[in-house]
Protein backbone atom coordinates (compact mmCIF):
# COMPACT_ATOMS: atom_id res chain seq x y z
CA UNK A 1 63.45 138.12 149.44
CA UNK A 2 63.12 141.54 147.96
CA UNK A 3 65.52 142.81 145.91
CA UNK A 4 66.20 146.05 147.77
CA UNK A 5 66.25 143.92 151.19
CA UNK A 6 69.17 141.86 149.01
CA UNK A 7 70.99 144.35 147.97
CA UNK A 8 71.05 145.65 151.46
CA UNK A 9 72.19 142.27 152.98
CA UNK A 10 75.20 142.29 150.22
CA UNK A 11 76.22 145.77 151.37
CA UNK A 12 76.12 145.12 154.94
CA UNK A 13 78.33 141.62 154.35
CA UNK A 14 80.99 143.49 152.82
CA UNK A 15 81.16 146.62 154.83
CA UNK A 16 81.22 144.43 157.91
CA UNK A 17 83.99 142.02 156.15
CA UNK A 18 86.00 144.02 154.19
CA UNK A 19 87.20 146.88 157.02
CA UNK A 20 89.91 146.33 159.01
CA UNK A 21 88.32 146.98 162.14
CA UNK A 22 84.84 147.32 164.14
CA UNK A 23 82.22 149.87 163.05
CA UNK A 24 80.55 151.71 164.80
CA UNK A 25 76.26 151.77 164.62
CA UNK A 26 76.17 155.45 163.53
CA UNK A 27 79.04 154.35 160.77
CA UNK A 28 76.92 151.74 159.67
CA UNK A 29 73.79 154.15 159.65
CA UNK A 30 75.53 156.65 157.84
CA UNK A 31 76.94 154.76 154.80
CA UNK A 32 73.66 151.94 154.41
CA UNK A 33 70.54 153.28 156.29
CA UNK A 34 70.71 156.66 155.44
CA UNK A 35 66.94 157.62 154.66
CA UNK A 36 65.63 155.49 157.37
CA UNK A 37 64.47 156.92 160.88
CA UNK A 38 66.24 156.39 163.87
CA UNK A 39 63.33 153.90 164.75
CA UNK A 40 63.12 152.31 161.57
CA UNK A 41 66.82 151.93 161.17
CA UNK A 42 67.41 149.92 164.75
CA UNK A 43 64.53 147.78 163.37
CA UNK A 44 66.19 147.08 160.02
CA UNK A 45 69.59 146.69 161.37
CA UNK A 46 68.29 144.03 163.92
CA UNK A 47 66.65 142.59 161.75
CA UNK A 48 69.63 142.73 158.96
CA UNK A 49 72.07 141.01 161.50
CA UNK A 50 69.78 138.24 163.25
CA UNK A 51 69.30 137.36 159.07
CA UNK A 52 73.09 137.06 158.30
CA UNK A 53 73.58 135.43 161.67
CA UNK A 54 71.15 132.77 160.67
CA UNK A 55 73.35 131.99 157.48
CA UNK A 56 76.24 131.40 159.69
CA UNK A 57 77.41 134.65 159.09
CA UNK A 58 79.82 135.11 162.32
CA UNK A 59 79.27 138.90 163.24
CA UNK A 60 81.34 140.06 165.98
CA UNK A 61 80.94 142.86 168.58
CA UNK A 62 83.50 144.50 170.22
CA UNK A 63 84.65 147.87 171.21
CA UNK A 64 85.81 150.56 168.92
CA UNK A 65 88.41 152.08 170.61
CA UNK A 66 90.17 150.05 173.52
CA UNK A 67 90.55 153.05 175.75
CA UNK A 68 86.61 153.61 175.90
CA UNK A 69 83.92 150.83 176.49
CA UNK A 70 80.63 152.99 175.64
CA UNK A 71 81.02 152.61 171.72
CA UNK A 72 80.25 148.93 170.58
CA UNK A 73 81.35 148.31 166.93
CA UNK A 74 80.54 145.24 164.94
CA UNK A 75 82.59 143.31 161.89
CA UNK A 76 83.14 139.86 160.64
CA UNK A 77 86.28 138.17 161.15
CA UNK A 78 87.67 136.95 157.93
CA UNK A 79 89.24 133.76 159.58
CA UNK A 80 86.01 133.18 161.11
CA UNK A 81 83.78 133.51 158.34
CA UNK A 82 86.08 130.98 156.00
CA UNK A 83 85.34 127.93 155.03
CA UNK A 84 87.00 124.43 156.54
CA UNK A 85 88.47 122.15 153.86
CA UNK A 86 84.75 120.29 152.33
CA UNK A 87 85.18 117.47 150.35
CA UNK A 88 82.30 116.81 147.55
CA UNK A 89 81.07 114.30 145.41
CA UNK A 90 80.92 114.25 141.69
CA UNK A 91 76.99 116.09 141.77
CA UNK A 92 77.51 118.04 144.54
CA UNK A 93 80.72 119.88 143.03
CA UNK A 94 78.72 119.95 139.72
CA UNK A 95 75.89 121.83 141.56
CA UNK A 96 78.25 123.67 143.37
CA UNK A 97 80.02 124.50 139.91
CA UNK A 98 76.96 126.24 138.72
CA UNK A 99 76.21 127.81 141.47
CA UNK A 100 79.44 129.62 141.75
CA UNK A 101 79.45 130.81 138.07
CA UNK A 102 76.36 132.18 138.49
CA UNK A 103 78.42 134.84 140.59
CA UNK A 104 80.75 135.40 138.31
CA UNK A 105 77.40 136.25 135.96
CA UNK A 106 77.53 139.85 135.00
CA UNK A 107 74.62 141.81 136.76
CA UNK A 108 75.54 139.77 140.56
CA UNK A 109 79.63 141.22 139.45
CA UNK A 110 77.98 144.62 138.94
CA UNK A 111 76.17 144.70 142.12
CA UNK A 112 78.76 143.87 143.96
CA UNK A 113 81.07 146.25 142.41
CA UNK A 114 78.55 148.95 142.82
CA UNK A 115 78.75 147.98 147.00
CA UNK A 116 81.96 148.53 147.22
CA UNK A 117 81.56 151.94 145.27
CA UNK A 118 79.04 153.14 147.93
CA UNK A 119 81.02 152.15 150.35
CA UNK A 120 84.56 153.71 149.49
CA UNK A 121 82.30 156.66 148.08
CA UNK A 122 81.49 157.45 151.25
CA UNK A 123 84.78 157.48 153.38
CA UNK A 124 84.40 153.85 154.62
CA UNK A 125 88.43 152.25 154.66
CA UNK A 126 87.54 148.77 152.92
CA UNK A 127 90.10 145.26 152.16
CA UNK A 128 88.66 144.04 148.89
CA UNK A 129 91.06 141.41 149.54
CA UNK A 130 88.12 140.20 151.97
CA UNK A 131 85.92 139.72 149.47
CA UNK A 132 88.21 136.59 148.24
CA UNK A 133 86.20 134.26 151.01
CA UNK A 134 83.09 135.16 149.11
CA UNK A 135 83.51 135.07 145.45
CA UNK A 136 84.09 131.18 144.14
CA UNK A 137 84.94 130.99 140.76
CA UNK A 138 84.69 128.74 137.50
CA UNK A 139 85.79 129.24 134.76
CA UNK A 140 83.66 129.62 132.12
CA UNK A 141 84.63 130.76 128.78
CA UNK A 142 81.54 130.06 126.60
CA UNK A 143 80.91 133.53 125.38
CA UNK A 144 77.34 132.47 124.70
CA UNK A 145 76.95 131.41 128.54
CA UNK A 146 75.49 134.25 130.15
CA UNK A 147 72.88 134.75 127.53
CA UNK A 148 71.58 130.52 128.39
CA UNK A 149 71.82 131.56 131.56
CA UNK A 150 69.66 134.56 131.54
CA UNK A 151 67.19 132.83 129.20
CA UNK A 152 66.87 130.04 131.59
CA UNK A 153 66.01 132.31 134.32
CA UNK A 154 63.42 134.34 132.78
CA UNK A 155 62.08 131.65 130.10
CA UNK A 156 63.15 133.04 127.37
CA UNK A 157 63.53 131.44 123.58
CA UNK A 158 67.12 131.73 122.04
CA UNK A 159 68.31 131.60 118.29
CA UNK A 160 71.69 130.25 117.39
CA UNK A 161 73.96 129.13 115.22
CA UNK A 162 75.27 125.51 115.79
CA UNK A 163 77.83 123.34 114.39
CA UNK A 164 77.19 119.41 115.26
CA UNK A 165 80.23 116.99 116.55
CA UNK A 166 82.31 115.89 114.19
CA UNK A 167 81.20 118.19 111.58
CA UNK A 168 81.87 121.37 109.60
CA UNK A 169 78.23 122.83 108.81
CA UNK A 170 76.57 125.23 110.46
CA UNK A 171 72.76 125.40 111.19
CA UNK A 172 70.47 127.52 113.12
CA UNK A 173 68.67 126.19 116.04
CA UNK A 174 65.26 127.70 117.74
CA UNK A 175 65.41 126.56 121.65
CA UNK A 176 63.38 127.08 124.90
CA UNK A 177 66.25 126.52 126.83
CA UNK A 178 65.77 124.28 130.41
CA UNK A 179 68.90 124.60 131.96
CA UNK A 180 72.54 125.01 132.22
CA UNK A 181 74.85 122.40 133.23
CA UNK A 182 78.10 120.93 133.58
CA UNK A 183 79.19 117.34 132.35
CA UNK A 184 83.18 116.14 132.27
CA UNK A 185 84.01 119.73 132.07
CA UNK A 186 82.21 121.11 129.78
CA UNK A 187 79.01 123.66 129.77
CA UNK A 188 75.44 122.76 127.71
CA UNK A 189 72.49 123.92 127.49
CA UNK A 190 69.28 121.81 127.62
CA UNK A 191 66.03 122.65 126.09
CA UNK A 192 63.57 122.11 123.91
CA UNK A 193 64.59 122.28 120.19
CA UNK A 194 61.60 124.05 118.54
CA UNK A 195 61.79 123.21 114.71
CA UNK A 196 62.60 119.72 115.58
CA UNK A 197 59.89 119.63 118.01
CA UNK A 198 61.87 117.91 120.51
CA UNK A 199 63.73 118.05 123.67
CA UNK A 200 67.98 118.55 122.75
CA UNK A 201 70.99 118.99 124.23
CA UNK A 202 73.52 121.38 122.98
CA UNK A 203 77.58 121.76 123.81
CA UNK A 204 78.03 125.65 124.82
CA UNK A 205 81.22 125.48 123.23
CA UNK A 206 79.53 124.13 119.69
CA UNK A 207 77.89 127.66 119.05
CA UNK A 208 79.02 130.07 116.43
CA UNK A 209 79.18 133.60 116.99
CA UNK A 210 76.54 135.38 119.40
CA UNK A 211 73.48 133.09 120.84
CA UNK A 212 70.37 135.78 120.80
CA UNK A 213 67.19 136.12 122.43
CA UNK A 214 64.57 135.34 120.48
CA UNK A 215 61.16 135.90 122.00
CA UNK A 216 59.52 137.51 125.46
CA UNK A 217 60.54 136.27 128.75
CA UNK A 218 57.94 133.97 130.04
CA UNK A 219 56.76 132.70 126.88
CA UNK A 220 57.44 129.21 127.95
CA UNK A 221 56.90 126.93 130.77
CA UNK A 222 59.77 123.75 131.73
CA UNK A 223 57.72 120.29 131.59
CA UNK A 224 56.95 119.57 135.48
CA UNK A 225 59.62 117.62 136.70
CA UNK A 226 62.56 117.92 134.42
CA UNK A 227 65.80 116.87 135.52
CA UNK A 228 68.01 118.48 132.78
CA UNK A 229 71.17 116.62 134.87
CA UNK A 230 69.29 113.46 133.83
CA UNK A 231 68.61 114.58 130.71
CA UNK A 232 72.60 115.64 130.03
CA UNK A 233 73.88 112.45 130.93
CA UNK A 234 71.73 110.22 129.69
CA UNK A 235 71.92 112.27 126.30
CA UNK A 236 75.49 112.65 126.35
CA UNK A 237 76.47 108.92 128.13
CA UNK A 238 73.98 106.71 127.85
CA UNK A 239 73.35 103.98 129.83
CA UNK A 240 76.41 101.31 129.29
CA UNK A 241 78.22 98.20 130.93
CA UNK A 242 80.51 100.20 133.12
CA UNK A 243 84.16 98.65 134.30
CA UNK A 244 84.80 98.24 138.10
CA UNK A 245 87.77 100.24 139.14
CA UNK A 246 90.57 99.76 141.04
CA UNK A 247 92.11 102.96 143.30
CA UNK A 248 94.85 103.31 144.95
CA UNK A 249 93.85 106.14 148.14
CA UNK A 250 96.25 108.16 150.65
CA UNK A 251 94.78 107.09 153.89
CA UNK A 252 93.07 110.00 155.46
CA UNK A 253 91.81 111.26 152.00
CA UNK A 254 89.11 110.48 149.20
CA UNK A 255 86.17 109.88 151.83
CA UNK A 256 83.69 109.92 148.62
CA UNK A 257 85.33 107.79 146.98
CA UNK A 258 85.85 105.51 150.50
CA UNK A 259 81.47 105.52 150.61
CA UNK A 260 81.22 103.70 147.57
CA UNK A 261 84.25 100.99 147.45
CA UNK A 262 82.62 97.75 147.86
CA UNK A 263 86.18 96.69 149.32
CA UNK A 264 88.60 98.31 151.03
CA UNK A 265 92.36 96.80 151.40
CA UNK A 266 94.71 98.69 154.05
CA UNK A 267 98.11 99.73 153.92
CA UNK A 268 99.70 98.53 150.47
CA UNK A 269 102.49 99.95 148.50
CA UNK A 270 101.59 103.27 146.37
CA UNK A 271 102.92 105.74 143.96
CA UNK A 272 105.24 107.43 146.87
CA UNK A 273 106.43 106.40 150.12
CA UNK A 274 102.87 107.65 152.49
CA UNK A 275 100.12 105.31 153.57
CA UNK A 276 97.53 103.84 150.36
CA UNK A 277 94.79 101.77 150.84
CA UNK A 278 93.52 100.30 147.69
CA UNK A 279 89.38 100.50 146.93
CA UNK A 280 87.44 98.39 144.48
CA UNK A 281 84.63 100.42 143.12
CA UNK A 282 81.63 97.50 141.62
CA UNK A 283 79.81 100.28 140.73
CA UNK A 284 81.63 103.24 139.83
CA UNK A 285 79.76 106.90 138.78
CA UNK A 286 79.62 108.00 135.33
CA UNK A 287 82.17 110.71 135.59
CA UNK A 288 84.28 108.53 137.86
CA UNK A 289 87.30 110.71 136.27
CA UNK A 290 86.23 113.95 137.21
CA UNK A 291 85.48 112.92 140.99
CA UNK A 292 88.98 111.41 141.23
CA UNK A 293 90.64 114.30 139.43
CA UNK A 294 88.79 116.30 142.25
CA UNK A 295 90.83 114.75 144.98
CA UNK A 296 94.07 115.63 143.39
CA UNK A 297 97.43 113.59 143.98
CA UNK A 298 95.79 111.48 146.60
CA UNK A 299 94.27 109.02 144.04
CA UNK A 300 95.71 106.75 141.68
CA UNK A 301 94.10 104.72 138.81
CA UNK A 302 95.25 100.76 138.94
CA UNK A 303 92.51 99.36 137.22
CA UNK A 304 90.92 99.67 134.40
CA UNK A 305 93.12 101.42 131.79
CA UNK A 306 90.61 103.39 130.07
CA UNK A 307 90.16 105.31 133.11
CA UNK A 308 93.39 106.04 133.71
CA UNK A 309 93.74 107.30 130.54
CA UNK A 310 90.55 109.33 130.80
CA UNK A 311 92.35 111.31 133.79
CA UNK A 312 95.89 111.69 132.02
CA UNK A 313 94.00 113.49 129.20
CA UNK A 314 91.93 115.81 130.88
CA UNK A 315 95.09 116.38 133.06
CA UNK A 316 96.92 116.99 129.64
CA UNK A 317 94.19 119.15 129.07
CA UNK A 318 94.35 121.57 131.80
CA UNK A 319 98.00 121.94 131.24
CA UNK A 320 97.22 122.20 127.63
């Protein structure tokens, strides 16, 4: 998709979202379709609305002023256009993770910022309150982030300083970085380590000072099928005996979880006085933690201890 065709998909989102009542064709023309002929600009607002349709974007028609029926207007119904409740597992809410950050990524928070300019620039009464059902956040607080980020994007090499686990020196690394991702809460980058001459994996929250570009975007290629997920967790956890688990579930809840119990045992006693069902997980996930930390006070660890404590620290953590 073109970046101008983009852009003008973004603007007509939050014009149609963020006002607090239909607009009218000519409104729309006015403020987003400005330079375009009247024959151009039906075609490109057609076009514009069947393509936000078909991403289940519900736009509404209705008339602008109740008293007269020959004006149509058009907006999107914040209630409408929310999201039910979704329940993910572990890798989907890590994708999902990323994928939200990257809007929170400097040059997408500029463009939208810049929308919303336009749009109050130019009269339009606008609810950035709206804009709430379509800006996720994660926090991340890895100064050097956005520069991986970028680098990944446009293959580009980046020089850093690095200080290793458990230790106080500080060395420079040379990296064609791979990708970005997220394992038990924390950011790293994945790449390939130049002066070592081999593929690494680096904590985000390891690097000293500024992480800078270091050579032309482009100037490298990513190995044909490279799973940098893989890569992280086999890196970073490797491959280990792991511990069936015991859960305690509020019924109704923890469907994920529910997939992958080899056994499920019905209404015994729990933590408060509601309905628990207690799963037996053979073959628990890697991050088991972070997918039952995801579901909140509906699950509690029975068995085995090191898990339990694994979620009381990272819930120590947060409150930390």
């Amino acid at each position: 998709m073109a970046a101008a065709k983009t852009e003008r998909l973004m603007n007509l989102l939050i014009m149609l979202l963020v006002q607090r009542g239909y607009v009218t064709r000519d409104r729309i023309r006015e403020v987003l379709y400005r330079d375009s002929s009247d024959e151009a600009f039906m075609r490109m607002f057609e076009r514009d609305k069947e393509e936000l349709r078909s991403l289940g974007v519900p736009i509404e028609t209705g008339n602008v002023d109740a008293f007269f029926e020959d004006e149509p207007g058009y907006r999107i119904s914040p209630d409408r256009f929310a999201l039910p409740p979704i329940e993910l597992t572990g890798d989907e809410a890590a994708v999902v993770g990323l994928a939200t950050k990257v809007w929170e990524h400097a040059r997408l928070a500029e463009a939208t910022t810049e929308a919303v300019r336009k749009l109050t620039a130019a009269g339009a009464e606008v609810d950035v309150a709206a804009l709430d059902l379509v800006e996720p956040r994660l926090a991340a607080e890895e100064p050097s982030f956005d520069v991986f980020l970028t680098a990944v994007q446009e293959h580009t090499p980046v020089r850093f300083d690095y200080r290793a686990a458990g230790g106080t020196d500080v060395t420079t690394r040379r990296v064609q970085p791979w990708g970005v991702v997220r394992f038990s809460g924390r950011w790293y980058v994945v790449g390939y380590d130049v002066d070592r001459a081999d593929r690494r994996v680096f904590r985000l929250s390891r690097v000293v000072g500024e992480a800078r570009i270091d050579g032309e975007p482009g100037s490298y290629d990513v190995p044909p099928g490279t799973d940098v997920g893989a890569i992280a967790r086999a890196t970073l956890r490797p491959d280990r005996p792991r511990e069936p688990a015991v859960l305690l579930v509020r019924a109704g809840s923890g469907h994920s979880l529910r997939r992958r119990a080899a056994t499920v045992e019905p209404g015994v006693p729990g933590p408060d006085e509601g309905a628990w069902d207690r799963l037996r997980l053979a073959d628990p996930p890697f991050d088991l933690a972070g997918e039952i930390l995801a579901h909140g006070p509906d699950v509690y660890v029975e068995e085995p201890p090191a898990l339990r404590q694994q979620v009381i620290d990272r819930l120590q953590g947060v409150l930390a």
